[in-house]
N, C-alpha and C. Protein backbone atom coordinates (compact mmCIF):
# COMPACT_ATOMS: atom_id res chain seq x y z
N UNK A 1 0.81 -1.20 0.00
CA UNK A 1 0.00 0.00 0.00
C UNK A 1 0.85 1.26 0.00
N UNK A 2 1.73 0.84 1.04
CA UNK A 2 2.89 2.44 0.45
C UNK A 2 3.20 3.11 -0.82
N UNK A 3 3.49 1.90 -2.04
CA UNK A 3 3.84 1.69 -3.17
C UNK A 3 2.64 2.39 -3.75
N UNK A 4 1.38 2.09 -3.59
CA UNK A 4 0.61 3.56 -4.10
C UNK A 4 0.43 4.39 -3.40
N UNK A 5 0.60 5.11 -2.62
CA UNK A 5 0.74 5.99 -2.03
C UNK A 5 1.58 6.88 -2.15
N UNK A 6 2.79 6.21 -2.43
CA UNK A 6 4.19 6.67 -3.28
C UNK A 6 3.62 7.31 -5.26
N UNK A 7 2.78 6.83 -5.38
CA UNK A 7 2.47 7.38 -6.95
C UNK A 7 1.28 8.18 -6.71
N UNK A 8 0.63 8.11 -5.50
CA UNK A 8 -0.59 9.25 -5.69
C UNK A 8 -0.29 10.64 -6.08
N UNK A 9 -0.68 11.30 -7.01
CA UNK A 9 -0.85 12.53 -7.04
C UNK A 9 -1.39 13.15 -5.62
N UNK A 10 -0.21 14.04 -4.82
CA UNK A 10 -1.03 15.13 -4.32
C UNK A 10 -1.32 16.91 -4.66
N UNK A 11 -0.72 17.15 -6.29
CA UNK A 11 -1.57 18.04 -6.68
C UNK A 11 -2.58 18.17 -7.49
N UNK A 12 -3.76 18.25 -7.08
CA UNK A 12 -4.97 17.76 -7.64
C UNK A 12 -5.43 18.57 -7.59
N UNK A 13 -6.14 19.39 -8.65
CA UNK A 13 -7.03 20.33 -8.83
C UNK A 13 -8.24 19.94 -9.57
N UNK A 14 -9.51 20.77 -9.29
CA UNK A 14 -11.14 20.54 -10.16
C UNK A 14 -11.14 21.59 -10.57
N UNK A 15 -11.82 22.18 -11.54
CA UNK A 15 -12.49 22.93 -11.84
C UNK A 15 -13.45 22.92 -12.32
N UNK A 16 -14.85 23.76 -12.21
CA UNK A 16 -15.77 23.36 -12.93
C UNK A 16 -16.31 24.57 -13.45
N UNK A 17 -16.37 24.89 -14.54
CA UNK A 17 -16.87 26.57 -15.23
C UNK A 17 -18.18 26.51 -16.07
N UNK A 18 -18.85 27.20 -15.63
CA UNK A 18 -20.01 27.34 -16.22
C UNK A 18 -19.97 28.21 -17.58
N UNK A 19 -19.99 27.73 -18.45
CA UNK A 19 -19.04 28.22 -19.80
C UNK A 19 -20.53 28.73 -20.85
N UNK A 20 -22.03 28.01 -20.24
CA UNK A 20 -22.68 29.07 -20.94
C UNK A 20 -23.77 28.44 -20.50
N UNK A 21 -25.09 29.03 -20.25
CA UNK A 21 -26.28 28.00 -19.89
C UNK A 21 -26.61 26.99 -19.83
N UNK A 22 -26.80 25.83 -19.29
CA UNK A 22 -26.85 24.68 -18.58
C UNK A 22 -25.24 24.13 -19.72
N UNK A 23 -24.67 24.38 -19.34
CA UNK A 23 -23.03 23.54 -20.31
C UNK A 23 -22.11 24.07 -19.26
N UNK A 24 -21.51 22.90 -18.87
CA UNK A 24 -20.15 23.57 -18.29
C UNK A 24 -19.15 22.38 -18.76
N UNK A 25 -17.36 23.22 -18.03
CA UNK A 25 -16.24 22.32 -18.74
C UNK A 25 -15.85 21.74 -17.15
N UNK A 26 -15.58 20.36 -17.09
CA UNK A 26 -14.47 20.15 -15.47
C UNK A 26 -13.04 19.44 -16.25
N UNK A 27 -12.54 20.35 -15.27
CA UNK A 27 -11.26 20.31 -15.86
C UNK A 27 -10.18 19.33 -14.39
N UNK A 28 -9.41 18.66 -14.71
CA UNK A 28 -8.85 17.83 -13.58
C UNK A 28 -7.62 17.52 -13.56
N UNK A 29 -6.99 17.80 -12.92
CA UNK A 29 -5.46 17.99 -13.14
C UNK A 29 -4.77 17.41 -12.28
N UNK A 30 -3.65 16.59 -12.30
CA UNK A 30 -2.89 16.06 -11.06
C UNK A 30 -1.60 16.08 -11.61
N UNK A 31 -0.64 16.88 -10.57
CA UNK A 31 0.85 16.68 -11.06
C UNK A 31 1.40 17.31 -12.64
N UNK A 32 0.09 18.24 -12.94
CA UNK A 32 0.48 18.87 -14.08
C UNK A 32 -0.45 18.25 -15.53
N UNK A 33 -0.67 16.43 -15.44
CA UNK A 33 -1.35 16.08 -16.57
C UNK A 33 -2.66 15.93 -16.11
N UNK A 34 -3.90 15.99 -17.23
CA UNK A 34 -5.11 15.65 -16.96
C UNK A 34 -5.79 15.93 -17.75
N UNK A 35 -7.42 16.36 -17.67
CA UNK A 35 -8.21 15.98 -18.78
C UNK A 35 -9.25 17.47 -18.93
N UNK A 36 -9.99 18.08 -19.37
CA UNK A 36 -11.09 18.68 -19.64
C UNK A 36 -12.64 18.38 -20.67
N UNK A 37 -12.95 18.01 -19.63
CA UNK A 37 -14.75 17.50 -20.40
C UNK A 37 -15.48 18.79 -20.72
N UNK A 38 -16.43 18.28 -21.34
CA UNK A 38 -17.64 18.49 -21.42
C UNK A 38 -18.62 18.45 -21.17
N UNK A 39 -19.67 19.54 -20.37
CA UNK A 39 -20.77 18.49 -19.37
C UNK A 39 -21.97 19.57 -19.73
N UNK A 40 -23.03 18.77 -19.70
CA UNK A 40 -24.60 19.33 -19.81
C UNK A 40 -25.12 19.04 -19.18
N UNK A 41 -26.41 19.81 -18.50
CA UNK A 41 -27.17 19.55 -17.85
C UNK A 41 -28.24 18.53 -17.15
N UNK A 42 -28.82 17.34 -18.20
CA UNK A 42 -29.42 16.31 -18.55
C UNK A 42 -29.09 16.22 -17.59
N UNK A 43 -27.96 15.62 -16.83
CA UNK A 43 -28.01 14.96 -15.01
C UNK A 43 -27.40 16.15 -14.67
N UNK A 44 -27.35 16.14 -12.97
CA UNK A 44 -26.84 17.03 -12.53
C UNK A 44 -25.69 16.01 -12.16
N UNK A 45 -24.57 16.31 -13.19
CA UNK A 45 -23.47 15.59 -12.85
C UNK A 45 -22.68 16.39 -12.21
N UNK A 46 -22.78 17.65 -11.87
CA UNK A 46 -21.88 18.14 -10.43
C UNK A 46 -22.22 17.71 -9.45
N UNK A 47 -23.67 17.45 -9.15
CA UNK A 47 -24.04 16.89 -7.70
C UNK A 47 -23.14 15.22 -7.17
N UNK A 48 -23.22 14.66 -8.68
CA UNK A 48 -23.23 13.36 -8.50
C UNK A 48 -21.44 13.26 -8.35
N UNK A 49 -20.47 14.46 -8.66
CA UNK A 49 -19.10 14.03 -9.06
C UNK A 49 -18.72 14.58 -7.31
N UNK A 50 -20.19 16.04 -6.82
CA UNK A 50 -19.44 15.67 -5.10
C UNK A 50 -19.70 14.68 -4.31
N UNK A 51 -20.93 13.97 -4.74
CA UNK A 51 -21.33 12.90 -3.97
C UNK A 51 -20.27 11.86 -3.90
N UNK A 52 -19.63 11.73 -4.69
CA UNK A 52 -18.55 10.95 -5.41
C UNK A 52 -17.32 10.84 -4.87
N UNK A 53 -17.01 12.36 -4.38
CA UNK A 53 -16.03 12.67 -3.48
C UNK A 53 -16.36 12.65 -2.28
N UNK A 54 -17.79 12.78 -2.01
CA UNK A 54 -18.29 12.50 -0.74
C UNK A 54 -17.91 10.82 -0.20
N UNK A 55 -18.33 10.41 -0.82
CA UNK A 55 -17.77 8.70 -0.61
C UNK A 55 -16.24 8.39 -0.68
N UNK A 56 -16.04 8.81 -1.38
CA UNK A 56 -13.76 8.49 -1.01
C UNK A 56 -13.63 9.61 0.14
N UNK A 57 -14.64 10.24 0.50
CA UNK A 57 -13.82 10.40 2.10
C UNK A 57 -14.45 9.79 3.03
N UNK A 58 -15.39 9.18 3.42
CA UNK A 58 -16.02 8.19 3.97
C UNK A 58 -15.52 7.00 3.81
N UNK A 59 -14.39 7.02 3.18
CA UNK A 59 -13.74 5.79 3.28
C UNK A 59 -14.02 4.06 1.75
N UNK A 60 -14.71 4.73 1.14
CA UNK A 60 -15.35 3.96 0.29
C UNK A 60 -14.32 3.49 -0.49
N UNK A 61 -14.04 2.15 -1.25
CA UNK A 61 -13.35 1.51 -2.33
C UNK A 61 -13.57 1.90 -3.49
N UNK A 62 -14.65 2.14 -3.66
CA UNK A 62 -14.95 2.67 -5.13
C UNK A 62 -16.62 3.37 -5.58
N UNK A 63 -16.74 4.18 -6.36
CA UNK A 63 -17.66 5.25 -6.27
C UNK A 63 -17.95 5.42 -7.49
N UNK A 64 -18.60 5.84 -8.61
CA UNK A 64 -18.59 6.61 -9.83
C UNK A 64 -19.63 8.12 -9.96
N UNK A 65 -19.05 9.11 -10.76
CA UNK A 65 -20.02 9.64 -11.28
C UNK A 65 -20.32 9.69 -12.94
N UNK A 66 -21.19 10.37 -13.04
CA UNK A 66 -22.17 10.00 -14.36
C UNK A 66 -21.86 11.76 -14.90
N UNK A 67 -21.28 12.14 -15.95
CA UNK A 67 -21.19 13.41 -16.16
C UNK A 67 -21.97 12.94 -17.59
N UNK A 68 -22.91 14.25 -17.42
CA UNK A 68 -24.21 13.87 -19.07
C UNK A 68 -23.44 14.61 -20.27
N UNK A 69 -23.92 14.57 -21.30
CA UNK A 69 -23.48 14.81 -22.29
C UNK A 69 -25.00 15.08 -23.61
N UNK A 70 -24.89 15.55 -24.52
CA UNK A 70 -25.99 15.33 -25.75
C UNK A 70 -25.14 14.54 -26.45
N UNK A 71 -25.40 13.16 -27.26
CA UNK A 71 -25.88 12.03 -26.34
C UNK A 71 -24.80 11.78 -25.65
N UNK A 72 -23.53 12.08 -26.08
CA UNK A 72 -22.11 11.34 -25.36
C UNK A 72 -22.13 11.75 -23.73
N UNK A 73 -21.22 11.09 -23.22
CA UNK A 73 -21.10 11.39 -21.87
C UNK A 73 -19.55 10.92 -21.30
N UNK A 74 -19.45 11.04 -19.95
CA UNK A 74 -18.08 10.58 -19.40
C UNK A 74 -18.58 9.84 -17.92
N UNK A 75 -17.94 8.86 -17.83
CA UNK A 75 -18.36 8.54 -16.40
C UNK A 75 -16.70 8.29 -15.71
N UNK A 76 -16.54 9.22 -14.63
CA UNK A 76 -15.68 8.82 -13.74
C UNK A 76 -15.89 7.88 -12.49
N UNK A 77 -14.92 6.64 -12.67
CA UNK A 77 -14.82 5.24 -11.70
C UNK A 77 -13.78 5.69 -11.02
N UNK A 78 -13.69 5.48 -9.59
CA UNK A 78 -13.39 5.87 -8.61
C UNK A 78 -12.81 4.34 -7.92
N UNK A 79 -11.02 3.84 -7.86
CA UNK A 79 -11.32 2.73 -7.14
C UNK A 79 -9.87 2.41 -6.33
N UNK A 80 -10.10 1.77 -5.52
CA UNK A 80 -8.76 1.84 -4.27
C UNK A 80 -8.72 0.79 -3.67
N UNK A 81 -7.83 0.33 -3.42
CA UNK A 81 -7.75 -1.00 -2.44
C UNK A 81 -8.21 -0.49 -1.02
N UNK A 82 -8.58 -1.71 -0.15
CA UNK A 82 -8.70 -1.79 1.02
C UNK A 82 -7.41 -1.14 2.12
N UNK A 83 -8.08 0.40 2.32
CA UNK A 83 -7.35 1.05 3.11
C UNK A 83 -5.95 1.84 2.69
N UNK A 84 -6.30 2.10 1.44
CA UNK A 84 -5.15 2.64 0.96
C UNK A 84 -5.65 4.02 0.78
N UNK A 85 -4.71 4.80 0.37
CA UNK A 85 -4.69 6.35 0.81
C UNK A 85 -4.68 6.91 -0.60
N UNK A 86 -4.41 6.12 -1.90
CA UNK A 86 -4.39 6.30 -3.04
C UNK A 86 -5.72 5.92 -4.03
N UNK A 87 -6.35 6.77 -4.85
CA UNK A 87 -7.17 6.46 -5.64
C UNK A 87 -6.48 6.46 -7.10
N UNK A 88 -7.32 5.41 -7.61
CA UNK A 88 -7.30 5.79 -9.25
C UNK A 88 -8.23 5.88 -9.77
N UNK A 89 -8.08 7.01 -10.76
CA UNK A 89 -9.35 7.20 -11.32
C UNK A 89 -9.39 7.41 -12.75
N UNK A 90 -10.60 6.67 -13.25
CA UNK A 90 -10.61 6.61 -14.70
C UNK A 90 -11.55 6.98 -15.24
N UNK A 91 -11.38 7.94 -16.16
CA UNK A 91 -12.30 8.79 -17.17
C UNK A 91 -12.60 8.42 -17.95
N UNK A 92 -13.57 7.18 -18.60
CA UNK A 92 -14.48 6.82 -19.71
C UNK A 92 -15.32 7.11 -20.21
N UNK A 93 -15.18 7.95 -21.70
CA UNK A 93 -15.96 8.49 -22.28
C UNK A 93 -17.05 7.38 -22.90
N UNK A 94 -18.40 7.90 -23.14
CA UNK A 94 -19.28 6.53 -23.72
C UNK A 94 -20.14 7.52 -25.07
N UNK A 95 -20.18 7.04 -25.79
CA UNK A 95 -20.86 7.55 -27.41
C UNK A 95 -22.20 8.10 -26.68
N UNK A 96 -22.99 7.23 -25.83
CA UNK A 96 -24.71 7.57 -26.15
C UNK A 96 -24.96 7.18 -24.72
N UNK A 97 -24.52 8.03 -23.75
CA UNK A 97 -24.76 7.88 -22.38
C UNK A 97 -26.25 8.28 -22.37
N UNK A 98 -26.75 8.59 -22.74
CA UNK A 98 -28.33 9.08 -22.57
C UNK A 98 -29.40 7.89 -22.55
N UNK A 99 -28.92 7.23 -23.84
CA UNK A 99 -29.37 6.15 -24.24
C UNK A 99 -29.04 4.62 -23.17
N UNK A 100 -30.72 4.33 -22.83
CA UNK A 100 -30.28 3.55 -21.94
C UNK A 100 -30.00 1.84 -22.00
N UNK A 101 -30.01 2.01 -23.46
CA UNK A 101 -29.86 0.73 -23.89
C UNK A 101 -28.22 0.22 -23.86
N UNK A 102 -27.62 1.16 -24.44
CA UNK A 102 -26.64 1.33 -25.30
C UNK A 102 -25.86 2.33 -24.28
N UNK A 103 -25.86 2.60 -23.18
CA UNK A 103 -25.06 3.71 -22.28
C UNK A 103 -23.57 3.13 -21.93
N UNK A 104 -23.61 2.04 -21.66
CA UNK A 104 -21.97 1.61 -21.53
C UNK A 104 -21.32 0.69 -22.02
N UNK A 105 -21.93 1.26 -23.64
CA UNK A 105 -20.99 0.36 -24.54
C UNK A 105 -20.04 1.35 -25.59
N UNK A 106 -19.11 0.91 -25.88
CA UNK A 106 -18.24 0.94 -26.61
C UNK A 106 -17.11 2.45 -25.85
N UNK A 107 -17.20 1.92 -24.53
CA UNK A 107 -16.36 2.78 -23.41
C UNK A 107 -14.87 3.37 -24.00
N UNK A 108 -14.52 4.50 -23.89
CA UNK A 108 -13.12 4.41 -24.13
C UNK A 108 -12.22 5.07 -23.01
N UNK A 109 -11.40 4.76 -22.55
CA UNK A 109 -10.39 5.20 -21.60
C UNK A 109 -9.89 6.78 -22.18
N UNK A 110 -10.40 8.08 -21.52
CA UNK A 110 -9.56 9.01 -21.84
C UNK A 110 -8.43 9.67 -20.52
N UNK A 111 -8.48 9.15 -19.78
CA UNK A 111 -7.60 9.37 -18.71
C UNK A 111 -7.75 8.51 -17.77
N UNK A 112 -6.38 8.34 -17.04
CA UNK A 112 -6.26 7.42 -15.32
C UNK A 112 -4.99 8.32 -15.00
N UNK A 113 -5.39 8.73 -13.48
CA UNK A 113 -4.50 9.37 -12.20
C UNK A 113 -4.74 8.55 -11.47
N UNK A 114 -3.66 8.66 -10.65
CA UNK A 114 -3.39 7.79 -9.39
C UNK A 114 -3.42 9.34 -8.42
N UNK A 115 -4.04 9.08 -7.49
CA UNK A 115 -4.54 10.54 -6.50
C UNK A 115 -4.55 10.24 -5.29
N UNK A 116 -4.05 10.77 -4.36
CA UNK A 116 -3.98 10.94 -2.93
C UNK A 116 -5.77 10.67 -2.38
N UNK A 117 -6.07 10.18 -1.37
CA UNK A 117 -7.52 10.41 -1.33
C UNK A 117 -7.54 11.49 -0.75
N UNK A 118 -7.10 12.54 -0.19
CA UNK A 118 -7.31 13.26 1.02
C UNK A 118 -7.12 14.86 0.12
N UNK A 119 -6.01 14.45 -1.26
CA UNK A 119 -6.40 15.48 -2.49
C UNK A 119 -7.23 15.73 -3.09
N UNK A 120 -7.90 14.70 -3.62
CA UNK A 120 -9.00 14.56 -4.30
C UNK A 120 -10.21 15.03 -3.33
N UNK A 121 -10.38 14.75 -2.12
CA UNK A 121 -11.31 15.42 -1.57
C UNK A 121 -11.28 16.98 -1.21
N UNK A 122 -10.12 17.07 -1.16
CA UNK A 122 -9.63 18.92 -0.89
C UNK A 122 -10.31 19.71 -2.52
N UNK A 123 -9.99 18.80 -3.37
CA UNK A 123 -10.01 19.83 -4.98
C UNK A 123 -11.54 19.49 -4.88
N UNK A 124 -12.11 18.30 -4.61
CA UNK A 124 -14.16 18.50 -5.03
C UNK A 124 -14.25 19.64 -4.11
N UNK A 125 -13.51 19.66 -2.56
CA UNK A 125 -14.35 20.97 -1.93
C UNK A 125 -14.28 22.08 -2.23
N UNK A 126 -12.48 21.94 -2.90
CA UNK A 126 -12.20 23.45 -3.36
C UNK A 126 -13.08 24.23 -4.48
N UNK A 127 -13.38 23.20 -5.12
CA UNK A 127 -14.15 23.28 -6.30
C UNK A 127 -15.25 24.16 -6.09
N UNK A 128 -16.03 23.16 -5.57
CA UNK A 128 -18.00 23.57 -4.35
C UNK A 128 -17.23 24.92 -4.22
N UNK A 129 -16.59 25.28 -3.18
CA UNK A 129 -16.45 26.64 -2.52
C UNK A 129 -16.51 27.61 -3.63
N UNK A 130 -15.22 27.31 -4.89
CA UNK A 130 -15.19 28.72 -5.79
C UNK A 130 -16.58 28.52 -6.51
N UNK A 131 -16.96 27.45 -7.27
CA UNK A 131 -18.55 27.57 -7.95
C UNK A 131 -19.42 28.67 -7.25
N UNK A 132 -19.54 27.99 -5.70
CA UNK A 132 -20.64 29.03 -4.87
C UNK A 132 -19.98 30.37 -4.60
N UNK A 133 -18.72 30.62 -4.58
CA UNK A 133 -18.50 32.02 -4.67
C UNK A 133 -18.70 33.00 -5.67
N UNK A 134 -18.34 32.26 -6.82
CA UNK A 134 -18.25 32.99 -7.98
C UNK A 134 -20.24 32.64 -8.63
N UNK A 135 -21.08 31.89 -8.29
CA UNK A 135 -22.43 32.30 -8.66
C UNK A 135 -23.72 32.70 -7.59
N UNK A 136 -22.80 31.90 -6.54
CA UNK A 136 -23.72 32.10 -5.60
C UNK A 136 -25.42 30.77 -6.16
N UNK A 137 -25.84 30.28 -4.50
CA UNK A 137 -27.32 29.06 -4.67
C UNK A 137 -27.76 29.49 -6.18
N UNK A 138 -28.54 30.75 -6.02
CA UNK A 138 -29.58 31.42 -6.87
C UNK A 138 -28.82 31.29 -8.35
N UNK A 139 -27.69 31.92 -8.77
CA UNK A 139 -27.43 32.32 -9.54
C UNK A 139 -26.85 31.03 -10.47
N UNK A 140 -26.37 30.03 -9.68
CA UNK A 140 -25.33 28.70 -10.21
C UNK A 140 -26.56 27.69 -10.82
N UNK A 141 -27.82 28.03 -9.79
CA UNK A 141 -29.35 27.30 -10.34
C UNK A 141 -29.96 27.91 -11.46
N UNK A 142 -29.86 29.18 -12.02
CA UNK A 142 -30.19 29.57 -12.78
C UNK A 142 -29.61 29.37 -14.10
N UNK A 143 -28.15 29.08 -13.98
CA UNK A 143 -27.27 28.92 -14.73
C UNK A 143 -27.36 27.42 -15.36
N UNK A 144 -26.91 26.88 -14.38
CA UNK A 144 -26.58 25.54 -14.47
C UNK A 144 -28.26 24.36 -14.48
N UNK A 145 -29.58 24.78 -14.04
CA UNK A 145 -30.82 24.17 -14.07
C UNK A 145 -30.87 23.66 -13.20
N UNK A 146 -29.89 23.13 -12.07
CA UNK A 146 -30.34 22.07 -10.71
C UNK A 146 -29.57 23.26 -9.83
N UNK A 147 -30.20 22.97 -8.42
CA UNK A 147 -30.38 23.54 -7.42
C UNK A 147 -28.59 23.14 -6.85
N UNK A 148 -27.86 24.09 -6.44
CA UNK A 148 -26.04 24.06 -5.88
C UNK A 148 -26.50 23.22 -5.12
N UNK A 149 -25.91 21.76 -4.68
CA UNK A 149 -25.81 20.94 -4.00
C UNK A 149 -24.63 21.43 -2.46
N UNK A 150 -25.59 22.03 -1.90
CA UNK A 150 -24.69 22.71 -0.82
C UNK A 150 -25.00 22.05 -0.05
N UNK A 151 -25.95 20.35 0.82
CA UNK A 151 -25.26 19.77 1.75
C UNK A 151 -24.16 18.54 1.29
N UNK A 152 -24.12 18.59 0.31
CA UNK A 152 -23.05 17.33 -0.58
C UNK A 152 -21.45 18.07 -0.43
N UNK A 153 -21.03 19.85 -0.98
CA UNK A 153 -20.51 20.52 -0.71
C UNK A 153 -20.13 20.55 0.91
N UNK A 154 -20.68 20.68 2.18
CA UNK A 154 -20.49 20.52 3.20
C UNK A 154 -19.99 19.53 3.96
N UNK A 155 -20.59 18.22 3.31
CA UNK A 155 -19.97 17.04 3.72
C UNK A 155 -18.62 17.05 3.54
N UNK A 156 -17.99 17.70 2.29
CA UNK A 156 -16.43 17.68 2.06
C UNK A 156 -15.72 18.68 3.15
N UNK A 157 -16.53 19.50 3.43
CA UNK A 157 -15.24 20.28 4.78
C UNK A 157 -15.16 19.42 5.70
């Protein structure tokens, strides 16, 4: 377990920008490499990516969220051995996530970090905090169509 722990990324950053009415980009960075999606509204896949982080600090093995897409999508898998301090996480993009027939087929790997757990929970909170600073409940709901998930946000402090 040291041995990942020894490869976790502990600079881990989120971002999530609301780049134009219900569309935003999350951007994820560890150690300098990483990825930037694309996300729409259809789910509220910010709620579901803190819930997400809500569970790897609760101690969980593994977690996913569901980031929506028109039809494409990305789902981040979340997974760790028993008691280890390191996550990896993998970014699989899917053609027709909407589609519920056909949602997790023809998966493709666009990123894997190996992440500190205790980083990864710092960057979802850091995240929550600047979103709600920079739109504020009212304004991030107006924007974005679902209501700021501010007790999911809380759980991470």
């Amino acid at each position: 377990m040291d041995d990942a722990l020894s490869l976790a990324a502990t600079g881990v950053t989120m971002r999530w920008t609301l780049v134009q009415e219900r569309h935003a980009a999350l951007a994820i960075t560890a150690e300098g490499a990483g990825v930037e999606l694309h996300v729409t509204y259809v789910r509220d896949s910010f709620a579901d990516l803190l819930a997400a982080a809500s569970d790897i600090k609760l101690g969980a093995y593994s977690t996913y969220a569901v980031l929506s897409g028109e039809p494409a999508g990305h789902v981040l898998f979340f997974s760790s051995l028993a008691e280890a301090e390191a996550v990896m996480l993998d970014v699989v993009a899917f053609p027709a996530i909407s589609a519920s027939l056909t949602r997790f087929s023809a998966g493709e790997l666009r990123w894997r970090g190996f992440l500190s757990r205790q980083a990864l929970v710092d960057a979802a909170a850091d995240m929550a905090a600047e979103v709600l600073a920079e739109h504020g409940e009212t304004g991030y709901e107006r924007r974005w169509g679902h209501p700021f998930p501010a007790g999911l946000a809380a759980r991470l402090r």
